[in-house]
PDB file of N, CA and C in Angstrom:
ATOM      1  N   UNK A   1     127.143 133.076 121.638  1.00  0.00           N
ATOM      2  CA  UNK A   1     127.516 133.787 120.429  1.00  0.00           C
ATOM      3  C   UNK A   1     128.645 133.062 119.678  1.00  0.00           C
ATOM      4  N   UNK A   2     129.710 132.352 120.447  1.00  0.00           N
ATOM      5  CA  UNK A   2     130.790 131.779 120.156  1.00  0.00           C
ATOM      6  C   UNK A   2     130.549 130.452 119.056  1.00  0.00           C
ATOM      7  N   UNK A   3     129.071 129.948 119.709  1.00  0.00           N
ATOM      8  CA  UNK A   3     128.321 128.684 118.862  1.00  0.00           C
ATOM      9  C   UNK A   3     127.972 129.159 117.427  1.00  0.00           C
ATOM     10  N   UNK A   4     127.249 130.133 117.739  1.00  0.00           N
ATOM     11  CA  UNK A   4     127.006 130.650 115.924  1.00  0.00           C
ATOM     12  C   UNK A   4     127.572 130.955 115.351  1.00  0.00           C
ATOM     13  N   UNK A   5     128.819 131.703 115.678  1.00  0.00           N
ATOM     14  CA  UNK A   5     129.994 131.865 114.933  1.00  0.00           C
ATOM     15  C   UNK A   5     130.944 130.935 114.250  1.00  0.00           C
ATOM     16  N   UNK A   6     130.737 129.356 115.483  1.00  0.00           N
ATOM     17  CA  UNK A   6     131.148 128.241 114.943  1.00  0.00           C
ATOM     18  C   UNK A   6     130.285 127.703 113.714  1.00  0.00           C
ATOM     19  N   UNK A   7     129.395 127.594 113.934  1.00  0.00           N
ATOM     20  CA  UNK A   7     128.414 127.093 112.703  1.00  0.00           C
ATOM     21  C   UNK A   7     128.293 127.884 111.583  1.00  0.00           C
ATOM     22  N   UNK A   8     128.916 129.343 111.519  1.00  0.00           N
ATOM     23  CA  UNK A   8     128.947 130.018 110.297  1.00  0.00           C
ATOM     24  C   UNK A   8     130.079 129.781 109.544  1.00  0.00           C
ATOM     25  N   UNK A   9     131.135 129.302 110.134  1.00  0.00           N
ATOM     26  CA  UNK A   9     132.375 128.891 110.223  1.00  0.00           C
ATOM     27  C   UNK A   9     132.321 127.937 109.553  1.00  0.00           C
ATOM     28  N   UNK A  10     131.550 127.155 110.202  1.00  0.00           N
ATOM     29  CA  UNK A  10     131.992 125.758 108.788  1.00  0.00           C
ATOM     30  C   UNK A  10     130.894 125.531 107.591  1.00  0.00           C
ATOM     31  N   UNK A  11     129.795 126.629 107.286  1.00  0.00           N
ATOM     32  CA  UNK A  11     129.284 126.628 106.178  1.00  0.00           C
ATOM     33  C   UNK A  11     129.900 127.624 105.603  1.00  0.00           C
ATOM     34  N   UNK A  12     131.099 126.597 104.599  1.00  0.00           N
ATOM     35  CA  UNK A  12     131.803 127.556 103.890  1.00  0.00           C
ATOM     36  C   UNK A  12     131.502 126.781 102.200  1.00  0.00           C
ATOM     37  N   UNK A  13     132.161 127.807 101.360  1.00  0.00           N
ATOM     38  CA  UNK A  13     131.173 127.735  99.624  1.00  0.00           C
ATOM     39  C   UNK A  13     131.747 126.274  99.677  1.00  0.00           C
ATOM     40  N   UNK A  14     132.809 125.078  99.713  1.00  0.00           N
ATOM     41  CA  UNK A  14     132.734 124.094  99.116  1.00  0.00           C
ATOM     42  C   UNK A  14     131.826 123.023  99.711  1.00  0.00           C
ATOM     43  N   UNK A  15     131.284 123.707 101.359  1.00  0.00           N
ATOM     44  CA  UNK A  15     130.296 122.359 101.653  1.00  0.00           C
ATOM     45  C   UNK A  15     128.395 122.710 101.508  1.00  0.00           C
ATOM     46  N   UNK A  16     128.809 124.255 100.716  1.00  0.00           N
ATOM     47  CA  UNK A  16     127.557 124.376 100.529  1.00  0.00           C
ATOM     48  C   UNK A  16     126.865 124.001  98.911  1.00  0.00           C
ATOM     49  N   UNK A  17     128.049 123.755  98.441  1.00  0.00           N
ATOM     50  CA  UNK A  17     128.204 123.092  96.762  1.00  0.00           C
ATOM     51  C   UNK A  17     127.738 121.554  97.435  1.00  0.00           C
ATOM     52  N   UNK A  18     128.566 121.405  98.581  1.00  0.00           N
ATOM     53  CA  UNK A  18     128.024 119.968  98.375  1.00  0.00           C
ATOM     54  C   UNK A  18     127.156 119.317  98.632  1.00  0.00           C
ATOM     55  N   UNK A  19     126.213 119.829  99.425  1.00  0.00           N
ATOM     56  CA  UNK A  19     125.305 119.701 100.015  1.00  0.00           C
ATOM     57  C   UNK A  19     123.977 119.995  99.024  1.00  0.00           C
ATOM     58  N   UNK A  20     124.181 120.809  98.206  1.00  0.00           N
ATOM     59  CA  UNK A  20     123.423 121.175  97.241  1.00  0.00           C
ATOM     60  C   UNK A  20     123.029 120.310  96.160  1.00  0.00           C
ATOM     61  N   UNK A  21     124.833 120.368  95.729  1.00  0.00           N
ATOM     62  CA  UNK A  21     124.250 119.161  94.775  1.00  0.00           C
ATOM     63  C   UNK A  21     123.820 117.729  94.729  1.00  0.00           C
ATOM     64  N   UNK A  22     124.178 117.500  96.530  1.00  0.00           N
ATOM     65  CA  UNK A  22     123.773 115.766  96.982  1.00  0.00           C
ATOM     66  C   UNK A  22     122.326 116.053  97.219  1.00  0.00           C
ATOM     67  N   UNK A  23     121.802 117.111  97.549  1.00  0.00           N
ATOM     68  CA  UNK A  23     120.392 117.087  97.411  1.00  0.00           C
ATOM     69  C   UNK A  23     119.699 117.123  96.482  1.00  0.00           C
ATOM     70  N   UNK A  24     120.203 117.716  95.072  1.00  0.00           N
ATOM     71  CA  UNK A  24     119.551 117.537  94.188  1.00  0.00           C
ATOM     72  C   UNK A  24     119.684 116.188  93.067  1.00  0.00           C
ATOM     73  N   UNK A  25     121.092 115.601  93.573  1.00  0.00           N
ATOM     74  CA  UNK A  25     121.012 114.181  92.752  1.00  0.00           C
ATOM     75  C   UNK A  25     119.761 113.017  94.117  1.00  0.00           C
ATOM     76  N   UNK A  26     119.762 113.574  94.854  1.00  0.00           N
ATOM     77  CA  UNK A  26     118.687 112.536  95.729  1.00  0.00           C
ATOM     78  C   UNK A  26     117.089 112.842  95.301  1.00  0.00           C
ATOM     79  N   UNK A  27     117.437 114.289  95.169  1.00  0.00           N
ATOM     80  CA  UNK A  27     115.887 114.596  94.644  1.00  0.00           C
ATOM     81  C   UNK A  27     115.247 113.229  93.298  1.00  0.00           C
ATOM     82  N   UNK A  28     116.538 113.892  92.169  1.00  0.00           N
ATOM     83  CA  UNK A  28     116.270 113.309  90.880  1.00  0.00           C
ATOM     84  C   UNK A  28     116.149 111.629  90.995  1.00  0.00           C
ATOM     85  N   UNK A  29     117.011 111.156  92.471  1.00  0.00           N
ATOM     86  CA  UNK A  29     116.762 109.609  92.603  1.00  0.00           C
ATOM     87  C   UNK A  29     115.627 109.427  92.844  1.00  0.00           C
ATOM     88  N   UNK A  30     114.877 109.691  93.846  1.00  0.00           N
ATOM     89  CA  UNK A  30     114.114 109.625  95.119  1.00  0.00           C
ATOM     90  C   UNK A  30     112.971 109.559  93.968  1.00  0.00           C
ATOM     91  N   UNK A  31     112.874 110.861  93.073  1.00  0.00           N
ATOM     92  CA  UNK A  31     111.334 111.171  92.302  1.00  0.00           C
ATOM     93  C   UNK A  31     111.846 111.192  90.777  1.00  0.00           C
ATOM     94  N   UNK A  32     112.391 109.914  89.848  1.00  0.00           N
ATOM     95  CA  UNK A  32     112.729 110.190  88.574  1.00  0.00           C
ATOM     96  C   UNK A  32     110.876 110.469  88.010  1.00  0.00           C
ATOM     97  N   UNK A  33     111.510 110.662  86.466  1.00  0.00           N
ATOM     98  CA  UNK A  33     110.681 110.400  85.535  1.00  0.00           C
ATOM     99  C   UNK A  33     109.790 109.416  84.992  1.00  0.00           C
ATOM    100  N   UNK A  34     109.123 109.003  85.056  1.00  0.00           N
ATOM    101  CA  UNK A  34     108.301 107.795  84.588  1.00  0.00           C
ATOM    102  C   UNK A  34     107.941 107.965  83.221  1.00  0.00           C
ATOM    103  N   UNK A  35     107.484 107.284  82.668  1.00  0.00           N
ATOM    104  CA  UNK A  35     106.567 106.453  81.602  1.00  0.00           C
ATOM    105  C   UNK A  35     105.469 105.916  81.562  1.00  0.00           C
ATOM    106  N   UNK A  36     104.545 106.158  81.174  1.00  0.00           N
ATOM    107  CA  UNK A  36     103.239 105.434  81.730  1.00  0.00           C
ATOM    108  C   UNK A  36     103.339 104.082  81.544  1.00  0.00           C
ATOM    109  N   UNK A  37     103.027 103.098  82.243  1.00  0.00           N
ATOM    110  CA  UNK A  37     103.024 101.676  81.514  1.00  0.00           C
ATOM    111  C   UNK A  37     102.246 101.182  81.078  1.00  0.00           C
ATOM    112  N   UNK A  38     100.756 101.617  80.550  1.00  0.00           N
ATOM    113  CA  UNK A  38     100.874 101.132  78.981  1.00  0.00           C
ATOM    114  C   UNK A  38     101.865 101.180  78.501  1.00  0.00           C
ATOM    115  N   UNK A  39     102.788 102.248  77.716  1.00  0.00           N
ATOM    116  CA  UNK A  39     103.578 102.648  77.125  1.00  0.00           C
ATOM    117  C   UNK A  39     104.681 102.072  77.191  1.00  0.00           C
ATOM    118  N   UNK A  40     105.258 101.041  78.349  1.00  0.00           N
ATOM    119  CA  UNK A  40     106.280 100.594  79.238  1.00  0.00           C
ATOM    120  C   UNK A  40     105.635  98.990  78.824  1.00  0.00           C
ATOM    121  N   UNK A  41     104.641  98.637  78.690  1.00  0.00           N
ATOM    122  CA  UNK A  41     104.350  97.067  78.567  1.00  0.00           C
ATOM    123  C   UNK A  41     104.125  96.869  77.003  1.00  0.00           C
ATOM    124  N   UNK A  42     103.666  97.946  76.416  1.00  0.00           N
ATOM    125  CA  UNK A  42     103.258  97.743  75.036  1.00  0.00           C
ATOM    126  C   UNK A  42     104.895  97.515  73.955  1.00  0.00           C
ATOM    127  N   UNK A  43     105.897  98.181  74.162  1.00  0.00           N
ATOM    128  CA  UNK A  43     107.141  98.384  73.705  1.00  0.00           C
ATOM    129  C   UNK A  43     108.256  97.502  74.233  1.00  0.00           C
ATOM    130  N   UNK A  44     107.643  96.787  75.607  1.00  0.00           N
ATOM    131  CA  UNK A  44     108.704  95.839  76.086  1.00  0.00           C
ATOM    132  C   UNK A  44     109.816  96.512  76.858  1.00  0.00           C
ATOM    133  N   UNK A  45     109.742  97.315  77.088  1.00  0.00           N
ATOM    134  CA  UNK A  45     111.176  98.552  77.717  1.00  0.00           C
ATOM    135  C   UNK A  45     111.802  98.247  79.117  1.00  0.00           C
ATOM    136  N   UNK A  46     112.866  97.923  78.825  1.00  0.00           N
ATOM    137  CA  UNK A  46     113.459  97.337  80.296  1.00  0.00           C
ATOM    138  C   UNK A  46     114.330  98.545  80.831  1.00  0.00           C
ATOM    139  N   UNK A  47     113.789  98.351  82.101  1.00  0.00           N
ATOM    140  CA  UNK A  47     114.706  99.401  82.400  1.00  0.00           C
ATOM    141  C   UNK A  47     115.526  99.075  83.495  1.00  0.00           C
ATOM    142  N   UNK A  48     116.116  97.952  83.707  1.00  0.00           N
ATOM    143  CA  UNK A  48     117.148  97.491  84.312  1.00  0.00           C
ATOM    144  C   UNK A  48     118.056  98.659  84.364  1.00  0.00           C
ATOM    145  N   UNK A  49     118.313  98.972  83.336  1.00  0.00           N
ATOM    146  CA  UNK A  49     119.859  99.958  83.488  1.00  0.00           C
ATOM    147  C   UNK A  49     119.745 101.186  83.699  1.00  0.00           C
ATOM    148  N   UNK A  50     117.982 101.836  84.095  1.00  0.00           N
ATOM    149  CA  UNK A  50     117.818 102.938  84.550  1.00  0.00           C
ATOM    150  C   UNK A  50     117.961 102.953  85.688  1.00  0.00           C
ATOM    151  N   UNK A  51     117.363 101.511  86.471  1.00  0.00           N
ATOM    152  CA  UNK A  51     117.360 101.452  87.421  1.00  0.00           C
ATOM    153  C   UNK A  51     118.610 101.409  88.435  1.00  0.00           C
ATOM    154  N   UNK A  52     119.046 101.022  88.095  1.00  0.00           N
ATOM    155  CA  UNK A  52     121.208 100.719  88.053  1.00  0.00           C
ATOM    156  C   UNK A  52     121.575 102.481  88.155  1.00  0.00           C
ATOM    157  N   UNK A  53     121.272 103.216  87.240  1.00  0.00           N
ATOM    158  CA  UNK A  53     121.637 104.539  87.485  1.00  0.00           C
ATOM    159  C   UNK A  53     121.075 105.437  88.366  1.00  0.00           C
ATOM    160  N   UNK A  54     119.354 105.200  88.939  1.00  0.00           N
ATOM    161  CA  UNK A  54     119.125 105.463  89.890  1.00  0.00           C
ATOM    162  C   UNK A  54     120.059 105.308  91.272  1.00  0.00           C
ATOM    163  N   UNK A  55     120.628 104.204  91.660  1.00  0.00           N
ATOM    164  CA  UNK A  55     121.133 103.287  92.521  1.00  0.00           C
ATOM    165  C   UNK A  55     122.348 103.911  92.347  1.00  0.00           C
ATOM    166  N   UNK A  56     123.145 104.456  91.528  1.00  0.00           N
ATOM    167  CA  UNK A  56     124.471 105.348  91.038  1.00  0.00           C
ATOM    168  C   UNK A  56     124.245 106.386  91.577  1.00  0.00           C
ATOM    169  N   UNK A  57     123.275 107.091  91.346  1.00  0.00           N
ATOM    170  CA  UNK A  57     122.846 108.394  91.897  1.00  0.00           C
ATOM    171  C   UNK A  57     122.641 109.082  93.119  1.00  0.00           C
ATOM    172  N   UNK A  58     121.869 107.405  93.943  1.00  0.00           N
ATOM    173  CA  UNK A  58     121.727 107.551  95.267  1.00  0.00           C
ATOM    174  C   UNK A  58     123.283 107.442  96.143  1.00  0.00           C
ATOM    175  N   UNK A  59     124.111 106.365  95.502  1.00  0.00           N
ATOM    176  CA  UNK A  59     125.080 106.411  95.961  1.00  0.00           C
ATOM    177  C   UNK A  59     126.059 107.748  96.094  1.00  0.00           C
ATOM    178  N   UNK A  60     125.867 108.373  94.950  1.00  0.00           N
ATOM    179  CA  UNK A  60     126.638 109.141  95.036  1.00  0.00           C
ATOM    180  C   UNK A  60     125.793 110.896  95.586  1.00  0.00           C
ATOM    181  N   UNK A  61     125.138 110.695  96.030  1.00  0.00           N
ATOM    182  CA  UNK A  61     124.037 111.628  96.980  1.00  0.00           C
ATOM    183  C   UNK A  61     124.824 111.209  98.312  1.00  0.00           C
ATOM    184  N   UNK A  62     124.873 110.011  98.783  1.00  0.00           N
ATOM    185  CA  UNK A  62     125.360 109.458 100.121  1.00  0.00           C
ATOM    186  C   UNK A  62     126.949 110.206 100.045  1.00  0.00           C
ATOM    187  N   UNK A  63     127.637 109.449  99.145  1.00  0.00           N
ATOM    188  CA  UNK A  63     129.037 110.038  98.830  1.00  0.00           C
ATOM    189  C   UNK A  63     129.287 111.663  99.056  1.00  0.00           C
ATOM    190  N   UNK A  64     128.756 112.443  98.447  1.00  0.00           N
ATOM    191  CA  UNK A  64     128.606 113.837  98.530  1.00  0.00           C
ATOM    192  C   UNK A  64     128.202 114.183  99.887  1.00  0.00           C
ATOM    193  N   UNK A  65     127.123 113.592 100.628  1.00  0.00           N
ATOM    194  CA  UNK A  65     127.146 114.125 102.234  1.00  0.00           C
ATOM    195  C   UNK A  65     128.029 113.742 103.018  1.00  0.00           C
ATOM    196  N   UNK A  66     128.693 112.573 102.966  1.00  0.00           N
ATOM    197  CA  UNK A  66     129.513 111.837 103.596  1.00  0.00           C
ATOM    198  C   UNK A  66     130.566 112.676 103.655  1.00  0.00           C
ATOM    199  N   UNK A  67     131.435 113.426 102.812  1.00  0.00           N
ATOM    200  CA  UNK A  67     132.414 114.335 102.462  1.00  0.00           C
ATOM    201  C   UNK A  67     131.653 115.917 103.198  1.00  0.00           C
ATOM    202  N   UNK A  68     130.470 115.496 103.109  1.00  0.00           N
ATOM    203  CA  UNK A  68     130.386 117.507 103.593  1.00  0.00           C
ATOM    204  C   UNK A  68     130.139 117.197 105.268  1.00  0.00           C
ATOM    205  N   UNK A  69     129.431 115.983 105.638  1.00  0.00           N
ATOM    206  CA  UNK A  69     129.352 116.105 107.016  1.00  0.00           C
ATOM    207  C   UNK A  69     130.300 115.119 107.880  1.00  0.00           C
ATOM    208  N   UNK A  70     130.635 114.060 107.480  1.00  0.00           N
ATOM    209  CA  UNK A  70     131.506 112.474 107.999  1.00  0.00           C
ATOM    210  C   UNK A  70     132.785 113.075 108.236  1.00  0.00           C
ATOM    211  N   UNK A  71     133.382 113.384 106.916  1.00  0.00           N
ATOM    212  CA  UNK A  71     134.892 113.439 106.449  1.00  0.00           C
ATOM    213  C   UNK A  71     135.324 114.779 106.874  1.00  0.00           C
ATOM    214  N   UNK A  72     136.130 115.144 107.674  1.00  0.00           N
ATOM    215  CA  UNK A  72     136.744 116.572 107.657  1.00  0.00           C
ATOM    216  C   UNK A  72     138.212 116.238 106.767  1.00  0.00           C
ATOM    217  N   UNK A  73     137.901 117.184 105.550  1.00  0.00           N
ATOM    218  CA  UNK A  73     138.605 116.835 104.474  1.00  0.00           C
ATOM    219  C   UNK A  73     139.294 118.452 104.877  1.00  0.00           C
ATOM    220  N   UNK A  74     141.039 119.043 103.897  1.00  0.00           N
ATOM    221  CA  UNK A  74     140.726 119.941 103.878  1.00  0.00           C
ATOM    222  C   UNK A  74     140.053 120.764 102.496  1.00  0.00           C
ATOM    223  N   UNK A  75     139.970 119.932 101.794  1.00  0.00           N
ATOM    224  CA  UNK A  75     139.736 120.115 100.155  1.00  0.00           C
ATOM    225  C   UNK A  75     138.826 118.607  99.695  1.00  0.00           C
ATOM    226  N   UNK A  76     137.882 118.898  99.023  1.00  0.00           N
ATOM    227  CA  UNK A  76     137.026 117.716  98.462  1.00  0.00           C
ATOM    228  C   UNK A  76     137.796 117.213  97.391  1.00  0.00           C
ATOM    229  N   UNK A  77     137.546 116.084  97.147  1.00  0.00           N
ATOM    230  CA  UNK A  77     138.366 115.461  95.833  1.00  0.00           C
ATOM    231  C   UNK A  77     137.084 116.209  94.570  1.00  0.00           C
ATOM    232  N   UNK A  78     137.459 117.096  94.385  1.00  0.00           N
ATOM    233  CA  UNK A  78     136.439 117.965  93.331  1.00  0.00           C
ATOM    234  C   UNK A  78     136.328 116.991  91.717  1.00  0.00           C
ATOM    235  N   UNK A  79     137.636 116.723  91.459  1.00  0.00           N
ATOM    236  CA  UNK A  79     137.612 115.963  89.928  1.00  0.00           C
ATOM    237  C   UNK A  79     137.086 114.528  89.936  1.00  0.00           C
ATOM    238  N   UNK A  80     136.924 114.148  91.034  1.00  0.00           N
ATOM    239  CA  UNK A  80     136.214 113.049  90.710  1.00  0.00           C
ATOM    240  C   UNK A  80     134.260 112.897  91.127  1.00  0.00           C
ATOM    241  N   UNK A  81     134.203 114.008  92.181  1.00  0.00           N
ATOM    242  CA  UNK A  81     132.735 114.441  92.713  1.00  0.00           C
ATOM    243  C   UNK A  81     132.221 114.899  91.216  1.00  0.00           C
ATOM    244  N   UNK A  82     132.782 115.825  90.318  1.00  0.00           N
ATOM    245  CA  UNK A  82     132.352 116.467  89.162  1.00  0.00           C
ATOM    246  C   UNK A  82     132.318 115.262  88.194  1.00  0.00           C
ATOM    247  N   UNK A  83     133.213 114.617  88.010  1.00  0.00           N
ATOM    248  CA  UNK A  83     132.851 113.496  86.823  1.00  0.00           C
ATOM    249  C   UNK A  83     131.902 112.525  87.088  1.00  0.00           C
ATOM    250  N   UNK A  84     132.537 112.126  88.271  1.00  0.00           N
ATOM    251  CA  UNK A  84     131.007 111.498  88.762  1.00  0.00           C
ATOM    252  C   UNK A  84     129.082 112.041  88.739  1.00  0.00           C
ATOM    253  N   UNK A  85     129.357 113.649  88.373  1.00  0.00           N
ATOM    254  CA  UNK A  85     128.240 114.104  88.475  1.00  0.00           C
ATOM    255  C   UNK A  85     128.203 114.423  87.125  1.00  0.00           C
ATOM    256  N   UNK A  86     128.393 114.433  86.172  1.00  0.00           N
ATOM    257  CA  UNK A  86     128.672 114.605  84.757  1.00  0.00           C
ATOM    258  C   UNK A  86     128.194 113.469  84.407  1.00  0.00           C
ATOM    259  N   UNK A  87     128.522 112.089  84.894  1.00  0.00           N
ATOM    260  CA  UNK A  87     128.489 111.306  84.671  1.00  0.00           C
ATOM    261  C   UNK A  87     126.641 110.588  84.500  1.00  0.00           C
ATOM    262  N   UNK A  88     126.833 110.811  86.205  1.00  0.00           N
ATOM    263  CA  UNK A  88     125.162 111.079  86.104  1.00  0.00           C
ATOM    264  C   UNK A  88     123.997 111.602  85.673  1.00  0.00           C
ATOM    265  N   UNK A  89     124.640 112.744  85.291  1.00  0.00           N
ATOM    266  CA  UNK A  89     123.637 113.500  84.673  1.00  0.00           C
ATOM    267  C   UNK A  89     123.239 113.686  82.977  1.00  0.00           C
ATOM    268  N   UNK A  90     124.393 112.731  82.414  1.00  0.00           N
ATOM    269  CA  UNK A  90     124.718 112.413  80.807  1.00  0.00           C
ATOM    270  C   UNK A  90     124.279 111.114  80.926  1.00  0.00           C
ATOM    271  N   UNK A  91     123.219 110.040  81.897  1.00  0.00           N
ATOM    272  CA  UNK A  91     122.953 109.127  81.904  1.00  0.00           C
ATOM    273  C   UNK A  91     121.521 108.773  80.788  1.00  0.00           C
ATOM    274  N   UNK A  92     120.494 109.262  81.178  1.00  0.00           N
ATOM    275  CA  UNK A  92     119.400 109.741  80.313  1.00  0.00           C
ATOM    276  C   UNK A  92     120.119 109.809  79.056  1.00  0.00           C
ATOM    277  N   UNK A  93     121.148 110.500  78.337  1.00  0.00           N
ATOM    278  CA  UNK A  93     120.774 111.170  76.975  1.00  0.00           C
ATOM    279  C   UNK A  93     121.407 110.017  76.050  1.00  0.00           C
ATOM    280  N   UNK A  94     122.412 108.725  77.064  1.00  0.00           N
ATOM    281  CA  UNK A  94     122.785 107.546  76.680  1.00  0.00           C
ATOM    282  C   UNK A  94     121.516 106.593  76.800  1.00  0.00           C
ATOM    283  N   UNK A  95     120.903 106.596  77.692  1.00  0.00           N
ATOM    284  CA  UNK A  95     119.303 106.071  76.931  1.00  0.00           C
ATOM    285  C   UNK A  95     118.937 106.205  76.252  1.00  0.00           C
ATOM    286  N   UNK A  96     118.524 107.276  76.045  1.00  0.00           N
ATOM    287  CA  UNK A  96     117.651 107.674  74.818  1.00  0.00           C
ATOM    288  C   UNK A  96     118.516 107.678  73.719  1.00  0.00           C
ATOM    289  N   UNK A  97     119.561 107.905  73.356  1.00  0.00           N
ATOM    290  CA  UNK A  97     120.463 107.547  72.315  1.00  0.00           C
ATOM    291  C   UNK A  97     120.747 106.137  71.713  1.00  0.00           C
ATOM    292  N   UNK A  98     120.793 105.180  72.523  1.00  0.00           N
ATOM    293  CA  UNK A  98     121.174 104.039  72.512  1.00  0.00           C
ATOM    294  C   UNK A  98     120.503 102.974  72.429  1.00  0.00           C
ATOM    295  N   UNK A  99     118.910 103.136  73.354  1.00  0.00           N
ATOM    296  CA  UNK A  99     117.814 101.909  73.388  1.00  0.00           C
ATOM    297  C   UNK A  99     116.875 102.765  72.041  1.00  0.00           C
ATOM    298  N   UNK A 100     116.593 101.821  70.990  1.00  0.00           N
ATOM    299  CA  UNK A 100     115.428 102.218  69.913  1.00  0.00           C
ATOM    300  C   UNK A 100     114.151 102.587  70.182  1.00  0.00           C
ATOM    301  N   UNK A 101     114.066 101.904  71.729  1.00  0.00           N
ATOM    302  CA  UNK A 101     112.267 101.433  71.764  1.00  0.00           C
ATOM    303  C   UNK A 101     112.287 102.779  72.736  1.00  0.00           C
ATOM    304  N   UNK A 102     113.467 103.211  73.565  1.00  0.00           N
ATOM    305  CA  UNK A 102     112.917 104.446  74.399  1.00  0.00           C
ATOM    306  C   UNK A 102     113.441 105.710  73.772  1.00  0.00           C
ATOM    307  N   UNK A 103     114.181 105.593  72.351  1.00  0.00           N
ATOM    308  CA  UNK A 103     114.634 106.968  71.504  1.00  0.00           C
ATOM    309  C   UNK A 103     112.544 107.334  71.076  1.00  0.00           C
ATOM    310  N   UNK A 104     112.477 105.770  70.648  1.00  0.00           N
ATOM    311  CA  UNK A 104     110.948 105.877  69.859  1.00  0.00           C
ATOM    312  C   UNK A 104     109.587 106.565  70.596  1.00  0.00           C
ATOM    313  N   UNK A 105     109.841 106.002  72.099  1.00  0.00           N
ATOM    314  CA  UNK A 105     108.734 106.470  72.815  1.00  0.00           C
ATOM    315  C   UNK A 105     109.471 108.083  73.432  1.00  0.00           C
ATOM    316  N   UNK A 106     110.612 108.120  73.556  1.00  0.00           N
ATOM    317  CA  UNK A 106     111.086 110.140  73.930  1.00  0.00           C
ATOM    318  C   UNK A 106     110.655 111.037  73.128  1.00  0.00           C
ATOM    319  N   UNK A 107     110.629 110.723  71.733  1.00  0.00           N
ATOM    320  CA  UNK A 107     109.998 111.672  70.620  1.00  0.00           C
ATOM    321  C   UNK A 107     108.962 111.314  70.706  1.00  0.00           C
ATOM    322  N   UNK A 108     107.929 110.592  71.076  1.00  0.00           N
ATOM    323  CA  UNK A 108     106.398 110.635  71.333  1.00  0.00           C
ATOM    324  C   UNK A 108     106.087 111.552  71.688  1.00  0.00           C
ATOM    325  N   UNK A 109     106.574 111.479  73.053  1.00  0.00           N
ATOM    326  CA  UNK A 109     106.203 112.317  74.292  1.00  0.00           C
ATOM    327  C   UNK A 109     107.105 113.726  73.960  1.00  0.00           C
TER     328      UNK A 109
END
């Protein structure tokens, strides 16, 4: 009984934030969005620097478990987990803002 009580014990709200949200930036790595490629060969569209933010994402999926299961912290460094995830997640809308050929093909689709 003493065991489950331990394990209720340490799922407390900041490692269940974290855990949450490292699963869902791994999700969004693991399975992004595509483009069909026709659409991707016809327009020339590089996506070097999506790919780079994938690779940001995963890292910081690793980062986020590392802190909920590795690190016995007593407090997460919250302001930089959040900008960092702000960060990531305002990655897309600097694509599409910024490259012509994938603003051109986002309003296609």
């Amino acid at each position: 009984m003493k065991k489950i009580l331990g394990w209720f014990n340490w799922f407390n709200r900041e490692r269940i934030s974290l855990i949450m949200g490292s699963g869902l930036l791994a999700l969004g790595a693991f399975f992004p969005d595509r483009l069909p490629t026709e659409v991707i060969d016809t327009f020339g569209i590089n996506f070097y620097w999506l790919n780079a933010a994938i690779l940001f994402s995963i890292w910081l999926a690793v980062f986020g478990l590392a802190f909920t299961f590795l690190l016995s912290l007593k407090q997460a460094p919250r302001l930089l987990i959040w900008s960092a995830l702000i960060a990531a997640l305002l990655f897309p809308c600097f694509v599409v803002n910024l490259t012509p050929e994938v603003n051109f093909v986002a309003k296609a689709y």
